[in-house]
C-alpha atoms as a PDB file:
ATOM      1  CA  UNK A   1       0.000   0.000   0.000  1.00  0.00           C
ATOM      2  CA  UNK A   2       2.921   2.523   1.038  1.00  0.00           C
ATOM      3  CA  UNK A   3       5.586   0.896  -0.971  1.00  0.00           C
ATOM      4  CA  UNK A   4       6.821   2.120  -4.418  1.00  0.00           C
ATOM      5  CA  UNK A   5       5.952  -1.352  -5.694  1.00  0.00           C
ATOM      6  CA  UNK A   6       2.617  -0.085  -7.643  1.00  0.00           C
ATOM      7  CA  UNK A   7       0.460  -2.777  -5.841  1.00  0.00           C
ATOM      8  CA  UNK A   8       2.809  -5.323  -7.225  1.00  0.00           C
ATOM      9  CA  UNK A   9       3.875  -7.566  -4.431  1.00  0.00           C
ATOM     10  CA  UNK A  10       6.644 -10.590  -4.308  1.00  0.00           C
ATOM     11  CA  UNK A  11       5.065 -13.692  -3.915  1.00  0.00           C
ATOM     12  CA  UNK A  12       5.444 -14.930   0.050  1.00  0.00           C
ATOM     13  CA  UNK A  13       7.421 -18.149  -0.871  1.00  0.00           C
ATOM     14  CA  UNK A  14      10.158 -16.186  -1.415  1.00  0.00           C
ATOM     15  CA  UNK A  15      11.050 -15.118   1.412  1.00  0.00           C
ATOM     16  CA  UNK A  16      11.722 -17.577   4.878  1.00  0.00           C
ATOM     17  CA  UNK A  17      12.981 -17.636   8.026  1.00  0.00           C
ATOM     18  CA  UNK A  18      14.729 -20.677  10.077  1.00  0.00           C
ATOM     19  CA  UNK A  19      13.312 -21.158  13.800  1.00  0.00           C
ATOM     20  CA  UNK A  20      15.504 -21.516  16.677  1.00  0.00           C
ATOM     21  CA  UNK A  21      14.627 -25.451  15.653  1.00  0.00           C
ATOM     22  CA  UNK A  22      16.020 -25.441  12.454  1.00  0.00           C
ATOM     23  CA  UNK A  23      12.835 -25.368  10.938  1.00  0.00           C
ATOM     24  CA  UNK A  24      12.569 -22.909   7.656  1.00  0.00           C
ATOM     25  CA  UNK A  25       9.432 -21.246   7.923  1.00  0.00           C
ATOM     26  CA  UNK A  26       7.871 -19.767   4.345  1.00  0.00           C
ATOM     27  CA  UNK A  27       6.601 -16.101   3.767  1.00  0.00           C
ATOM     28  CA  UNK A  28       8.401 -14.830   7.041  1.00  0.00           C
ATOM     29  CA  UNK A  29      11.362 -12.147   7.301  1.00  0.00           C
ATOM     30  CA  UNK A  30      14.336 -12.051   9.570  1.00  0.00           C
ATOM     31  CA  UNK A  31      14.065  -9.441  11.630  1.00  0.00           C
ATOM     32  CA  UNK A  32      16.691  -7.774  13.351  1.00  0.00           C
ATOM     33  CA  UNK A  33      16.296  -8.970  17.434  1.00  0.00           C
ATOM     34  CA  UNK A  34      17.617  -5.721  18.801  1.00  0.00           C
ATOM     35  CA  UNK A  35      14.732  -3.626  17.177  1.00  0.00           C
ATOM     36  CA  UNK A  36      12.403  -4.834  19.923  1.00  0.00           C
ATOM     37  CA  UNK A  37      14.272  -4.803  22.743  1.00  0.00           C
ATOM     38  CA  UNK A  38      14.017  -2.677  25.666  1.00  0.00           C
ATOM     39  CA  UNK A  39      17.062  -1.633  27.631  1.00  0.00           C
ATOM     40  CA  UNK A  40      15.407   0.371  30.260  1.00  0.00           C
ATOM     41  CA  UNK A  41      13.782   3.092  30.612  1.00  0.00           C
ATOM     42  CA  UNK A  42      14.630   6.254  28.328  1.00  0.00           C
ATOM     43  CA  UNK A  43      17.064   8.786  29.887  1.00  0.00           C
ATOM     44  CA  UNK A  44      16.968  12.543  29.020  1.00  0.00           C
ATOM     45  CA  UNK A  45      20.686  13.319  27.908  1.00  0.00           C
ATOM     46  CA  UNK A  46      22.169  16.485  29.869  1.00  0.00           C
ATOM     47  CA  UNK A  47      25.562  17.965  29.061  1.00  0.00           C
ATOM     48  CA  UNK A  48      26.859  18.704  32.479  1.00  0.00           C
ATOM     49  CA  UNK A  49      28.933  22.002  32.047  1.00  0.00           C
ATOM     50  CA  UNK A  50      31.006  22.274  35.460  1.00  0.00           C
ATOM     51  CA  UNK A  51      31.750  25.843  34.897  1.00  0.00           C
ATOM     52  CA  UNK A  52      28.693  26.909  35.254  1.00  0.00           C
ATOM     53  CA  UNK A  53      28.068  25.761  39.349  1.00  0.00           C
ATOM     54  CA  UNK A  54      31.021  27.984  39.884  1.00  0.00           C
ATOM     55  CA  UNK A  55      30.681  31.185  40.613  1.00  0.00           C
ATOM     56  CA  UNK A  56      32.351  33.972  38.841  1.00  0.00           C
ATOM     57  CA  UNK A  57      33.522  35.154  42.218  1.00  0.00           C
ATOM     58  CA  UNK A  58      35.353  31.694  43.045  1.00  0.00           C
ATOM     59  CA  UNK A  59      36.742  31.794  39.415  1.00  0.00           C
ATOM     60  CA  UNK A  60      38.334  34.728  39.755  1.00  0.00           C
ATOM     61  CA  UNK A  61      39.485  33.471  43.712  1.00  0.00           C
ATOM     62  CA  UNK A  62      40.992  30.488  41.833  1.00  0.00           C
ATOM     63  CA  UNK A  63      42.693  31.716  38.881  1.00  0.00           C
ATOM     64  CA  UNK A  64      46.416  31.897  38.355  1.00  0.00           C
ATOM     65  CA  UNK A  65      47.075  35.166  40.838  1.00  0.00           C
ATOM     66  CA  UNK A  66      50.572  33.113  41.856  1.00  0.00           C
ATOM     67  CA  UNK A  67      52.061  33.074  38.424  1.00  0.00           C
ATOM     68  CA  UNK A  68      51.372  36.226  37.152  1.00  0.00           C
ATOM     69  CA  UNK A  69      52.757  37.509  40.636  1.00  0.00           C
ATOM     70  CA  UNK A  70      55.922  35.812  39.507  1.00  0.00           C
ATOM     71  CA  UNK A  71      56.069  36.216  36.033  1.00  0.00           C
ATOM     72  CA  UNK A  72      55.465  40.513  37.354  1.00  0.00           C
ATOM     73  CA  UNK A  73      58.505  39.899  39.845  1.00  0.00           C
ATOM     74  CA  UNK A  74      60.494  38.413  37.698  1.00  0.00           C
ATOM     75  CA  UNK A  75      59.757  41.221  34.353  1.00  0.00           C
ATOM     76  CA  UNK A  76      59.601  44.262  36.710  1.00  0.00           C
ATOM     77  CA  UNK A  77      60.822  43.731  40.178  1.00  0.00           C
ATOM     78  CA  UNK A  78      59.278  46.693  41.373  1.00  0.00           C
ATOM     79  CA  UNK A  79      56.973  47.461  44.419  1.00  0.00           C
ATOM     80  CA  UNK A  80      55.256  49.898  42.440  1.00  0.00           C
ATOM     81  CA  UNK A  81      54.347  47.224  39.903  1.00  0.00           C
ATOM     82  CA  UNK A  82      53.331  44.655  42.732  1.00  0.00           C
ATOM     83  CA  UNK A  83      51.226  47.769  44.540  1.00  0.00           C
ATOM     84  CA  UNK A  84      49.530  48.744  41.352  1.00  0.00           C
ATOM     85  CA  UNK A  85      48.655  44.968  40.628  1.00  0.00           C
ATOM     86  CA  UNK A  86      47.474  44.379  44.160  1.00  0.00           C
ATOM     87  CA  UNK A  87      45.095  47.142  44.047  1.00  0.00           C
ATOM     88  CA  UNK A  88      43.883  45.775  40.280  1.00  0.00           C
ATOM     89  CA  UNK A  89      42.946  42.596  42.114  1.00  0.00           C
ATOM     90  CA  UNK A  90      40.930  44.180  44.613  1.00  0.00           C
ATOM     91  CA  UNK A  91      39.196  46.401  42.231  1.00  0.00           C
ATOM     92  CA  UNK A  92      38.499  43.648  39.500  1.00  0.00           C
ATOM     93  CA  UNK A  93      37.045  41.638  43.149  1.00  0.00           C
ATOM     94  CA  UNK A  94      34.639  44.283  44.472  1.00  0.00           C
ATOM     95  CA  UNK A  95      33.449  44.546  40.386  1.00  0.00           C
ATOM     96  CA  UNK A  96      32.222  40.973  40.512  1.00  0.00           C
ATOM     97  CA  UNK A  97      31.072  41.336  44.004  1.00  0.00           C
ATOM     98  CA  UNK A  98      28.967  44.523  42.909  1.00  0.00           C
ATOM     99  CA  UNK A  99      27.833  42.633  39.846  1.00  0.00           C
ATOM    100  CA  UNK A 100      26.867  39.861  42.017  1.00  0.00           C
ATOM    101  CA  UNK A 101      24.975  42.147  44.170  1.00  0.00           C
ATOM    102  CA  UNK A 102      23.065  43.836  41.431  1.00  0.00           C
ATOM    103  CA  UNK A 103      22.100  40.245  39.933  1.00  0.00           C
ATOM    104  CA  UNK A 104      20.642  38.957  43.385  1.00  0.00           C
ATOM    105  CA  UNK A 105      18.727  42.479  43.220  1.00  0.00           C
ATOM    106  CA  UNK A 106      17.237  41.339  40.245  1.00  0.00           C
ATOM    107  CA  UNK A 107      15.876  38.299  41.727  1.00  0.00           C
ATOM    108  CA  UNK A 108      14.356  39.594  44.618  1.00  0.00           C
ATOM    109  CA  UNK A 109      12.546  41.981  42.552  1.00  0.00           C
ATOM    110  CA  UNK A 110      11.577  38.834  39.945  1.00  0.00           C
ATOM    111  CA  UNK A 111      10.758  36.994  42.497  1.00  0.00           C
ATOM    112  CA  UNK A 112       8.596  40.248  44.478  1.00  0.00           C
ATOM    113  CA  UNK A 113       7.041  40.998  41.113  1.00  0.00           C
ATOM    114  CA  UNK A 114       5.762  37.177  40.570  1.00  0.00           C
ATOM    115  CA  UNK A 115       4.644  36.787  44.024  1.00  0.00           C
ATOM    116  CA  UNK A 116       2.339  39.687  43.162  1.00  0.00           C
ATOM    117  CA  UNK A 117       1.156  38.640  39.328  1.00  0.00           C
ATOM    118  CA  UNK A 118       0.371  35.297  40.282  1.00  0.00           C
ATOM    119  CA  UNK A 119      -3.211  34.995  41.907  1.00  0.00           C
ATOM    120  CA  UNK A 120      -4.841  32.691  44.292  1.00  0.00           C
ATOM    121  CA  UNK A 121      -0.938  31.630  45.476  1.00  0.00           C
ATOM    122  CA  UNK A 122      -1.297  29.544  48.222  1.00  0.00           C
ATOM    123  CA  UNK A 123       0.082  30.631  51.794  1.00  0.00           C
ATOM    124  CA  UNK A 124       3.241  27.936  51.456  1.00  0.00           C
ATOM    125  CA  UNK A 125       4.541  29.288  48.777  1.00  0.00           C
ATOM    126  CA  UNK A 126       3.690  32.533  49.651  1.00  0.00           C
ATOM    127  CA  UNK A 127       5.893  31.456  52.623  1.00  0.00           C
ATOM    128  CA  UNK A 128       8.594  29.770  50.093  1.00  0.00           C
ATOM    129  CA  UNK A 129       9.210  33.025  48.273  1.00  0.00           C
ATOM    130  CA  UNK A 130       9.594  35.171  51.388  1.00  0.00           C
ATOM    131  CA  UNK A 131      11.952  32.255  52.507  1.00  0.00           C
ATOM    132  CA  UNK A 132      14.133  32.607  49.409  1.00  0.00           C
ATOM    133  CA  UNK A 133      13.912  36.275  49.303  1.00  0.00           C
ATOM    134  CA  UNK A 134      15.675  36.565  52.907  1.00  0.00           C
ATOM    135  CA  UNK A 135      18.230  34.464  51.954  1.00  0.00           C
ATOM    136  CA  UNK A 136      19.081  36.527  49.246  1.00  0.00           C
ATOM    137  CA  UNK A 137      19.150  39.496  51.198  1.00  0.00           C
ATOM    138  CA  UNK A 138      21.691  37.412  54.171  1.00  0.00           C
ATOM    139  CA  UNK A 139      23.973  36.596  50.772  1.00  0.00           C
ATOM    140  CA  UNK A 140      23.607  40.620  49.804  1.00  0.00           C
ATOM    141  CA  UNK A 141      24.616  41.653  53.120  1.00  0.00           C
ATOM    142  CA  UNK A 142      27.460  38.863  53.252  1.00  0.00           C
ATOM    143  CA  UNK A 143      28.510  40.179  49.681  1.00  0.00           C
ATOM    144  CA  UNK A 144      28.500  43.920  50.925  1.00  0.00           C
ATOM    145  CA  UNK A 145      30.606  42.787  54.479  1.00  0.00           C
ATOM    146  CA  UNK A 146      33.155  41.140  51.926  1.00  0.00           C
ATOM    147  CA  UNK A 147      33.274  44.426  49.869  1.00  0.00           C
ATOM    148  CA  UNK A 148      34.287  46.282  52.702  1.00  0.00           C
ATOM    149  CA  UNK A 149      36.719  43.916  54.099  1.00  0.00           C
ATOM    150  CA  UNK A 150      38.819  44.359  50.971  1.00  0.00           C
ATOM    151  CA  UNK A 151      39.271  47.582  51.772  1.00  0.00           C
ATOM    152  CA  UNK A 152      40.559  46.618  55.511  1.00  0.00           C
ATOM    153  CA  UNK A 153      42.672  43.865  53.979  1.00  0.00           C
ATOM    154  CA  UNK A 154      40.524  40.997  55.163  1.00  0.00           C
ATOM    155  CA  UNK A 155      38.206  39.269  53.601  1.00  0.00           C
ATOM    156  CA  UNK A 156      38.313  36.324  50.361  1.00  0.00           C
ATOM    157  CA  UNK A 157      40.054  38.707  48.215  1.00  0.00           C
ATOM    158  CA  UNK A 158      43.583  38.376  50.570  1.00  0.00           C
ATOM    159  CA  UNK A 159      43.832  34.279  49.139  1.00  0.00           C
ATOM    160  CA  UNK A 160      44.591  36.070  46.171  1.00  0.00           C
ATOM    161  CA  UNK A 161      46.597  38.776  46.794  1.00  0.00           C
ATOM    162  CA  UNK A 162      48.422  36.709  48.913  1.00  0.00           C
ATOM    163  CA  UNK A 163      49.285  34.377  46.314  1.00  0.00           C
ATOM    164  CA  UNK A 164      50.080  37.105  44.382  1.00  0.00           C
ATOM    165  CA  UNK A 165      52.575  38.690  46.227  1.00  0.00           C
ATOM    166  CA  UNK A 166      54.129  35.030  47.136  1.00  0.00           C
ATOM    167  CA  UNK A 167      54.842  34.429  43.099  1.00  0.00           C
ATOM    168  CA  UNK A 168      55.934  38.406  43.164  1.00  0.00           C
ATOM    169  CA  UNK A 169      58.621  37.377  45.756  1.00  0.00           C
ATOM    170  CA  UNK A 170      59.578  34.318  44.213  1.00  0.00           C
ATOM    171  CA  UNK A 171      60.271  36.059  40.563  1.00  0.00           C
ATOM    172  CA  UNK A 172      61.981  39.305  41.951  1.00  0.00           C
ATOM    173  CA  UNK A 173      64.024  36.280  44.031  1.00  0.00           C
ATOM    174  CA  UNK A 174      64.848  33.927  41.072  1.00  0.00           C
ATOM    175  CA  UNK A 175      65.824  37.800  39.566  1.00  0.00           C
ATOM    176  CA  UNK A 176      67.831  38.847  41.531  1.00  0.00           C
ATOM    177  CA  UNK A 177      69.813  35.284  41.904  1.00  0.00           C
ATOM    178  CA  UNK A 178      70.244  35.237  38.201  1.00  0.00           C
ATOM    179  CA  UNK A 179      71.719  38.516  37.827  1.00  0.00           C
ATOM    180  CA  UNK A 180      74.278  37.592  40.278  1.00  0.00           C
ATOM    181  CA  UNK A 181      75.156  34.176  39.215  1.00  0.00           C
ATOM    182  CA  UNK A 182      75.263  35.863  35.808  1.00  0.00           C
ATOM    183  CA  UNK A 183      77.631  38.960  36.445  1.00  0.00           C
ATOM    184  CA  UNK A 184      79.526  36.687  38.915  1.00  0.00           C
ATOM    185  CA  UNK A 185      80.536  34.508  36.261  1.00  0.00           C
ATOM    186  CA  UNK A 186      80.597  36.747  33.331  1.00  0.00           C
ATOM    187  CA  UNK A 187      78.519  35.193  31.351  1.00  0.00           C
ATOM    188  CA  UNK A 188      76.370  38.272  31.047  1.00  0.00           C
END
């Protein structure tokens, strides 16, 4: 009926099939076993992306603060240059935390603003909302303490200056010992 045949069908005999007896049975097709077969239950396929249930602040916490400390203290063995990239850490830290801060805004309003579209909400999550919404606000005002502990020198932010200024010591130190092997010995 479907086929491209125009109604013109092979005669059954043609085709057969052996049983697991050895028996060839007429008119039947092989059929591929696996076709039917079930081999459990379907699973929705999710790319897990790692990145993404990391913060930006923790990225920027984690990132390479060490090396570029060192490769600055070995290039420019300054403490202007390690000052000025100290202070360039901080700032680029309370950016993301003032980003951050901004974003959870945005959700408490979101969040405000479909508490109040959505009618007949029932009393639980009425209570659910006003549960998350608080705990945004405790992560704001944990945010805004970090903030002004950078300032003070305390806070997240000093893993990373601290690492920092450990690579800065250990460049302007493998420096400074290479310039004096190297006019000791003349071979510079």
């Amino acid at each position: 009926m479907f086929g491209r045949n125009n109604g013109i069908t092979a005669p059954a005999d043609q085709y057969s099939t052996i049983n697991p007896n050895g028996n060839e049975i007429p008119g039947v097709r092989n059929v591929d076993e696996d076709l039917f077969s079930d081999k459990g239950a379907a699973e929705k396929k999710t790319e897990e992306n790692k990145d993404n249930t990391r913060s930006e602040i923790t990225e920027f916490l984690e990132s390479g603060f060490e090396k570029d400390g060192y490769n600055d203290g070995y290039d420019d063995p300054s403490v202007e240059t390690m000052n000025t990239s100290v202070n360039k850490i901080k700032s680029d830290y309370i950016f993301l935390i003032e980003k951050k801060i901004s974003a959870l805004n945005q959700m408490i309003m979101n969040l405000q603003e479909d508490s109040i579209k959505i009618s007949g909400i029932t009393e639980t999550d009425k209570n659910l909302i006003e549960s998350r919404i608080a705990e945004l606000r405790k992560l704001i005002l944990r945010l805004f303490e970090e903030k002004e502990g950078t300032d003070l020198n305390k806070g997240s932010v000093m893993k990373a200056v601290n690492a920092y200024k450990a690579g800065f010591r250990k460049g302007v130190s493998d420096f400074t010992r290479e310039k004096i092997i190297g006019t000791s010995t003349g071979m510079f």
